[in-house]
C-alpha atoms as a PDB file:
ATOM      1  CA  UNK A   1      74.326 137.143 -15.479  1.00  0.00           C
ATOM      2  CA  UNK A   2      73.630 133.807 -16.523  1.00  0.00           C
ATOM      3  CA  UNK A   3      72.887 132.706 -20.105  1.00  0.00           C
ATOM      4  CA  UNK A   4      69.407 132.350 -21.136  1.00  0.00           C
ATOM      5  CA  UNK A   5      68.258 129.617 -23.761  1.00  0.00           C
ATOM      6  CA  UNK A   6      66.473 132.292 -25.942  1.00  0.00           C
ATOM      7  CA  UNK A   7      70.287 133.800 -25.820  1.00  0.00           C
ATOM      8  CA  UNK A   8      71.696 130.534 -27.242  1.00  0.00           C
ATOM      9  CA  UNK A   9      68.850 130.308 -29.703  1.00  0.00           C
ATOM     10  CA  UNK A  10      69.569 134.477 -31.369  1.00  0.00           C
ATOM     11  CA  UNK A  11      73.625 133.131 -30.908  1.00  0.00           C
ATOM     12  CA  UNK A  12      73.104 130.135 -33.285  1.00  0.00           C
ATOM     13  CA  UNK A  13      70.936 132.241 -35.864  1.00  0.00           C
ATOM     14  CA  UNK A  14      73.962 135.194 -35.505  1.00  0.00           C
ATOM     15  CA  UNK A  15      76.515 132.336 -36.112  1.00  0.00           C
ATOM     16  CA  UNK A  16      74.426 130.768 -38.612  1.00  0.00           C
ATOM     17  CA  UNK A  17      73.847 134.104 -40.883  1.00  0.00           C
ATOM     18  CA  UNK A  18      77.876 134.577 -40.801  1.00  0.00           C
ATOM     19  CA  UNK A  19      79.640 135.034 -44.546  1.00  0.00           C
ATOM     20  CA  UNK A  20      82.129 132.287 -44.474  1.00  0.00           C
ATOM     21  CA  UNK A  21      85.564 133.986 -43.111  1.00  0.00           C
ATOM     22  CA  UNK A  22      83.414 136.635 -41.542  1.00  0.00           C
ATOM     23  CA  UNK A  23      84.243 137.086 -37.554  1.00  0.00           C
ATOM     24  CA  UNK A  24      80.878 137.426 -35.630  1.00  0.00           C
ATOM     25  CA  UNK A  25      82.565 137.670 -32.363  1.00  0.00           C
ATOM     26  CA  UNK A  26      81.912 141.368 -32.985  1.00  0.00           C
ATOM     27  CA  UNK A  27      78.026 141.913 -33.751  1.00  0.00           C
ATOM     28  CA  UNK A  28      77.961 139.090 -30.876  1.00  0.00           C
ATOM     29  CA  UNK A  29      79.742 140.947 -27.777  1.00  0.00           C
ATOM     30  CA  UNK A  30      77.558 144.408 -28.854  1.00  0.00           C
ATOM     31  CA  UNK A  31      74.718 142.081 -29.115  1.00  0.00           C
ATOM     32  CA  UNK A  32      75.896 140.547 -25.880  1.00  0.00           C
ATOM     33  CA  UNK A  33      77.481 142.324 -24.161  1.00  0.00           C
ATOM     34  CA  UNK A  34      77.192 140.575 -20.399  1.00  0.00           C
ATOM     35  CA  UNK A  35      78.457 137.622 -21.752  1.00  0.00           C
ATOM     36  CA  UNK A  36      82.322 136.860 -22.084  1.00  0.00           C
ATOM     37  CA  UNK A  37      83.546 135.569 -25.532  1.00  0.00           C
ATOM     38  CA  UNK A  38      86.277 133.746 -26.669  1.00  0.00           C
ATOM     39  CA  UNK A  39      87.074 132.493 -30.136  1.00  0.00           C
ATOM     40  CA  UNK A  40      89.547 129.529 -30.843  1.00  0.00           C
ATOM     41  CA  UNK A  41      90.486 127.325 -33.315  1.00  0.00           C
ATOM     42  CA  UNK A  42      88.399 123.866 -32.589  1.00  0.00           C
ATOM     43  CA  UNK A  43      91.604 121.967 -32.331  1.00  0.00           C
ATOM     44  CA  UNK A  44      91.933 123.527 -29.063  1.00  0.00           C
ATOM     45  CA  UNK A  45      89.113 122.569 -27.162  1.00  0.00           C
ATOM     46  CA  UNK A  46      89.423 119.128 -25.622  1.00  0.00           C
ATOM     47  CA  UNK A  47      86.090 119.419 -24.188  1.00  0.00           C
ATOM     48  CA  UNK A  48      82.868 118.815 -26.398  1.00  0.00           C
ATOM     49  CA  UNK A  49      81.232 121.440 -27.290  1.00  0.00           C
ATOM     50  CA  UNK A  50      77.411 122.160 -25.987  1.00  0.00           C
ATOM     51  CA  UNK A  51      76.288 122.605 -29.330  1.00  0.00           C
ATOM     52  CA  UNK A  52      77.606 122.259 -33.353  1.00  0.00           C
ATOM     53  CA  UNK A  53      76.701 124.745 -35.925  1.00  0.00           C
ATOM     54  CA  UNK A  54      78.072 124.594 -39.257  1.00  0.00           C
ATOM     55  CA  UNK A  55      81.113 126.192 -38.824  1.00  0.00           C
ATOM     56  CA  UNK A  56      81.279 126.655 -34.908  1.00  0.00           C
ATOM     57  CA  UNK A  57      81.086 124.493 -31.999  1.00  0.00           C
ATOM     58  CA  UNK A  58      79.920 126.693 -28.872  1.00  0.00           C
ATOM     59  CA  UNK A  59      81.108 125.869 -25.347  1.00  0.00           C
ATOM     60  CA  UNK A  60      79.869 127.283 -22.336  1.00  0.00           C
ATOM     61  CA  UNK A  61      82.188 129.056 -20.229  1.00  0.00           C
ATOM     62  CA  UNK A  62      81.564 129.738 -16.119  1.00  0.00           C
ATOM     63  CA  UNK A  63      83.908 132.194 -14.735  1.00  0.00           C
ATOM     64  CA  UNK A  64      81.236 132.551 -11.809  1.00  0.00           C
ATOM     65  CA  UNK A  65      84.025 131.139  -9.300  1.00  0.00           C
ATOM     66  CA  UNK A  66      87.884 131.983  -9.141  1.00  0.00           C
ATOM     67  CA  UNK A  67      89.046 129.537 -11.916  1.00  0.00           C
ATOM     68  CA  UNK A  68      87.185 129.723 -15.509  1.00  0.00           C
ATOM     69  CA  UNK A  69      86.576 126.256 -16.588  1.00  0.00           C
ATOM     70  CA  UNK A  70      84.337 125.047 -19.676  1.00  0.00           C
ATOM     71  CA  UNK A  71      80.898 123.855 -18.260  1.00  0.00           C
ATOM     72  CA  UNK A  72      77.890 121.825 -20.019  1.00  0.00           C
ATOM     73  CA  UNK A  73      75.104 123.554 -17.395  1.00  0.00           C
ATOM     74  CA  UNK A  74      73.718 126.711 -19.078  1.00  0.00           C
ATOM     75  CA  UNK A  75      72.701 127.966 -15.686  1.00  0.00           C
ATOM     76  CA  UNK A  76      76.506 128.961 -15.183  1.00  0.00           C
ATOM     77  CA  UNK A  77      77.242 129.895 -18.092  1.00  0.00           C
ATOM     78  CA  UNK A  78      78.683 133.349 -18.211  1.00  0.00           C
ATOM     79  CA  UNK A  79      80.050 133.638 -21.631  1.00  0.00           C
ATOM     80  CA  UNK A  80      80.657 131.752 -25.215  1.00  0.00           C
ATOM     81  CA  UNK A  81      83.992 129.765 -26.481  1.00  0.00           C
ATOM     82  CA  UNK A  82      83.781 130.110 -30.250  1.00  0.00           C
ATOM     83  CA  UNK A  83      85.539 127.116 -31.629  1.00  0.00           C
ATOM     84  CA  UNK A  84      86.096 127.245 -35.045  1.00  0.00           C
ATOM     85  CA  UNK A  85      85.971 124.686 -36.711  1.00  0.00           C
ATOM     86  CA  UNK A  86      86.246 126.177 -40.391  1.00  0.00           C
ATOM     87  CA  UNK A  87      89.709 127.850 -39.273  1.00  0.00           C
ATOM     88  CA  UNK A  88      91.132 124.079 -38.846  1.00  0.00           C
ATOM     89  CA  UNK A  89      90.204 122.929 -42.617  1.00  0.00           C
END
């Protein structure tokens, strides 16, 4: 199941209501759970990102065909990359 924009929208208020050093991954795969999720430190995504929040940059990942690869088209997005960009201060 592809991602939905009102999806992105309840992600970046879920991300956005996060304590500093709290891990939202959690509330976000039971509030998500079709999606795939993946949280990194930013320093290791080379790619840039689909959106900036305060403390995370989210990437779209599409795992629709035999390799996953980091996509900008929300259409094939099938889960989130989490990069943290408070983990790298």
């Amino acid at each position: 199941m592809a991602l939905a924009a009102e999806d992105l929208t309840e992600i970046e208020k879920v991300l956005g209501a996060a304590e500093t050093g709290a891990n939202p991954v959690a509330e976000l795969r039971q509030r998500f759970p079709q999606l795939s999720w993946v949280r990194c430190d930013a320093s290791d995504m080379v790619e840039p990102p689909y959106r900036t929040g305060a403390r995370f940059d989210i990437h779209l990942l599409d795992r629709s065909d035999h390799c996953v690869q980091v996509t900008a088209d929300l259409a094939r997005a099938t889960g989130i990359i989490l990069a943290d960009r408070g983990a790298a201060s």
